[in-house]
PDB file of N, CA and C in Angstrom:
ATOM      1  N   UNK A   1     -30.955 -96.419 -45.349  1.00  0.00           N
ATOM      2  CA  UNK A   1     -31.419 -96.411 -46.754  1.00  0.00           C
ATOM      3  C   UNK A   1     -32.028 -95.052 -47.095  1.00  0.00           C
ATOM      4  N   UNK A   2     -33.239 -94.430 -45.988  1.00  0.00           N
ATOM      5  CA  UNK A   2     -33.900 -93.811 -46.580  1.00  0.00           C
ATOM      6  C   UNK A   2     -32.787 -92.114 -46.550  1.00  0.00           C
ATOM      7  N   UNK A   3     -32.003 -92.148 -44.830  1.00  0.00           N
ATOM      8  CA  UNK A   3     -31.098 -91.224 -45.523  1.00  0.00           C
ATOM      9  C   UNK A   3     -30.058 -91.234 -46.539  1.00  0.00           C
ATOM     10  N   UNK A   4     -29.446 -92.008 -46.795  1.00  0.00           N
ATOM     11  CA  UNK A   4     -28.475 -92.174 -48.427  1.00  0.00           C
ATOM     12  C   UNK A   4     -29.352 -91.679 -49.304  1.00  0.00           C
ATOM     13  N   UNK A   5     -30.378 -91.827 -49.293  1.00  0.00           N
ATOM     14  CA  UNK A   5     -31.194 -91.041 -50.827  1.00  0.00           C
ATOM     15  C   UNK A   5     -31.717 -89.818 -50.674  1.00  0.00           C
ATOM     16  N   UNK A   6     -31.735 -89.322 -49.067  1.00  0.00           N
ATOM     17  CA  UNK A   6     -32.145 -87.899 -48.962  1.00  0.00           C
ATOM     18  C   UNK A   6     -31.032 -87.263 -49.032  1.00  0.00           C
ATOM     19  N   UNK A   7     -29.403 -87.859 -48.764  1.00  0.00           N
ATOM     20  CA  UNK A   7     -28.675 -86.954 -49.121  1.00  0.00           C
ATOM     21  C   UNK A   7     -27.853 -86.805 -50.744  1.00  0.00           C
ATOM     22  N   UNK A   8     -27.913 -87.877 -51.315  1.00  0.00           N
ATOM     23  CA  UNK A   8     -28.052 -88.057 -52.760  1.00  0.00           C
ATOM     24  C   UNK A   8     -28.800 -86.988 -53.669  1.00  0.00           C
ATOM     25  N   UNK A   9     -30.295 -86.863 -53.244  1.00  0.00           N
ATOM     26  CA  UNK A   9     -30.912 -85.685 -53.493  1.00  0.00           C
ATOM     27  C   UNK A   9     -30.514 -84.830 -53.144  1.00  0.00           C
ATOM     28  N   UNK A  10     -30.134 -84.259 -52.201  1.00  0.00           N
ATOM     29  CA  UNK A  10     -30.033 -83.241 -51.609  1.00  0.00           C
ATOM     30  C   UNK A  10     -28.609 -82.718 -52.621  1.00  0.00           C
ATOM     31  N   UNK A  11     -27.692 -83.594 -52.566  1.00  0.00           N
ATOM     32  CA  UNK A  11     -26.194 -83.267 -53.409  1.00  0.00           C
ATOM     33  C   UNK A  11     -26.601 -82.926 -55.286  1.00  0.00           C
ATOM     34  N   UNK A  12     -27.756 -83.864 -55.430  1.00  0.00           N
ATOM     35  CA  UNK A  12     -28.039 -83.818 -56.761  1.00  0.00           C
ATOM     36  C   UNK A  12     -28.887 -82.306 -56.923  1.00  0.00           C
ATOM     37  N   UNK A  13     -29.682 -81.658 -56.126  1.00  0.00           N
ATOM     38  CA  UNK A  13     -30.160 -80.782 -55.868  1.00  0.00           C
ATOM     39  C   UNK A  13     -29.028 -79.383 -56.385  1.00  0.00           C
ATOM     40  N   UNK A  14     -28.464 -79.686 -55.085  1.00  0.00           N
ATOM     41  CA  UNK A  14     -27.149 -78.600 -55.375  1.00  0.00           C
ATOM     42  C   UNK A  14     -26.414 -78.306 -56.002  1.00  0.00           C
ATOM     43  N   UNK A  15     -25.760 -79.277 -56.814  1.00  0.00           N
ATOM     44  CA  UNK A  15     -25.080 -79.354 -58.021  1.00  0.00           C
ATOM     45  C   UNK A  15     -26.002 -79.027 -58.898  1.00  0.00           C
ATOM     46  N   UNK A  16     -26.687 -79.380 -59.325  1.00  0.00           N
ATOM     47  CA  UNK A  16     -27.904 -78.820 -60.280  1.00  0.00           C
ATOM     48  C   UNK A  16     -28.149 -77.423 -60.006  1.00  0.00           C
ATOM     49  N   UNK A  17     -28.408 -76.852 -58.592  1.00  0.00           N
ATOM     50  CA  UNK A  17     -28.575 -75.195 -58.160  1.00  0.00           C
ATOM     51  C   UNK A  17     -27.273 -74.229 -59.004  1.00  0.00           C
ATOM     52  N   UNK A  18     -26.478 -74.991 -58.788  1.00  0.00           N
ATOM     53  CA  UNK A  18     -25.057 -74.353 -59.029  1.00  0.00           C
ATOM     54  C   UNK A  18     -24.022 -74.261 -60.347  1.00  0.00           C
ATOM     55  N   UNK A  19     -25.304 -75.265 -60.715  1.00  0.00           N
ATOM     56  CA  UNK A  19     -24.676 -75.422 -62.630  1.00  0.00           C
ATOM     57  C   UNK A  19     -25.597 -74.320 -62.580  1.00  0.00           C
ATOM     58  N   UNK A  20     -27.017 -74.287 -62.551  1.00  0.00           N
ATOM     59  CA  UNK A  20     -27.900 -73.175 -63.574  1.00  0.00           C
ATOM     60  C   UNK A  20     -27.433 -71.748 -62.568  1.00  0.00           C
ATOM     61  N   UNK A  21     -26.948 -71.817 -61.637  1.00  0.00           N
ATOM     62  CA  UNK A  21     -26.678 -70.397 -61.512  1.00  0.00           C
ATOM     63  C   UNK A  21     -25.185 -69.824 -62.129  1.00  0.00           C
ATOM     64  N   UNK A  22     -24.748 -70.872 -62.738  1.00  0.00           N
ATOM     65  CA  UNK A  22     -23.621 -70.670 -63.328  1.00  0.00           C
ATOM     66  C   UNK A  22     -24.130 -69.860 -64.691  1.00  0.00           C
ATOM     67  N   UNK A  23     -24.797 -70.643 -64.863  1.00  0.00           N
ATOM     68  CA  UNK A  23     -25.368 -70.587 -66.450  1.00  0.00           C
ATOM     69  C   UNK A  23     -26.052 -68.937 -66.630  1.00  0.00           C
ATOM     70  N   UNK A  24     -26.824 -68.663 -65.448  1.00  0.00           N
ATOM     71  CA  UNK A  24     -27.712 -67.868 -65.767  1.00  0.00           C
ATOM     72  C   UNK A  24     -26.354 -66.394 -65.660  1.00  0.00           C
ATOM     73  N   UNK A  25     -25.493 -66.717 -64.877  1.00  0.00           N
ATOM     74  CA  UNK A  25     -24.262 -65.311 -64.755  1.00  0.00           C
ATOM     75  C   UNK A  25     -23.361 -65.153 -65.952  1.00  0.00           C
ATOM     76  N   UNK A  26     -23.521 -66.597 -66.798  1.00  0.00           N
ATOM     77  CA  UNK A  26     -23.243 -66.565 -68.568  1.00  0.00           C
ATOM     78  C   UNK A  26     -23.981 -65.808 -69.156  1.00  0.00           C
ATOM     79  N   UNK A  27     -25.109 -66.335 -68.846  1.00  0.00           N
ATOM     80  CA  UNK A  27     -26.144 -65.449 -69.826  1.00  0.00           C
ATOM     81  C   UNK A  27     -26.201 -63.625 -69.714  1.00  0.00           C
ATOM     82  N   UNK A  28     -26.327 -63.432 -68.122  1.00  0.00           N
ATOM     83  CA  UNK A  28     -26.201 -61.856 -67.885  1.00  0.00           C
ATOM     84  C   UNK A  28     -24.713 -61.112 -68.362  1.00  0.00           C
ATOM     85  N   UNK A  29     -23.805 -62.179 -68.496  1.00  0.00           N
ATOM     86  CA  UNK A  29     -22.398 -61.543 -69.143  1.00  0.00           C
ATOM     87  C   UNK A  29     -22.313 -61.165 -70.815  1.00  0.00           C
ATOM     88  N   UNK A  30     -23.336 -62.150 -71.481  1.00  0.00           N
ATOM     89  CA  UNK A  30     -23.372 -62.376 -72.844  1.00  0.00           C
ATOM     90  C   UNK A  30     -24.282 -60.944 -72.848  1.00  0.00           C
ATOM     91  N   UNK A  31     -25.181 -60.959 -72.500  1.00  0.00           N
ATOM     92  CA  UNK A  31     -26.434 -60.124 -72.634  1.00  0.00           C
ATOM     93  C   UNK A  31     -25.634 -58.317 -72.720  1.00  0.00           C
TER      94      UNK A  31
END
């Protein structure tokens, strides 16, 4: 149980890392 939700986080973590670093190499392209 308690690992399924540490790696859940962990995936939700990363995907989340990897959208806003997406985002932020938009922004330095726009800029």
């Amino acid at each position: 149980m308690y690992y399924s939700l540490l790696v859940l986080g962990l995936i939700g973590i990363i995907m989340w890392l990897r959208i806003s670093f997406k985002m932020v190499k938009a922004i330095n392209k726009t800029t």
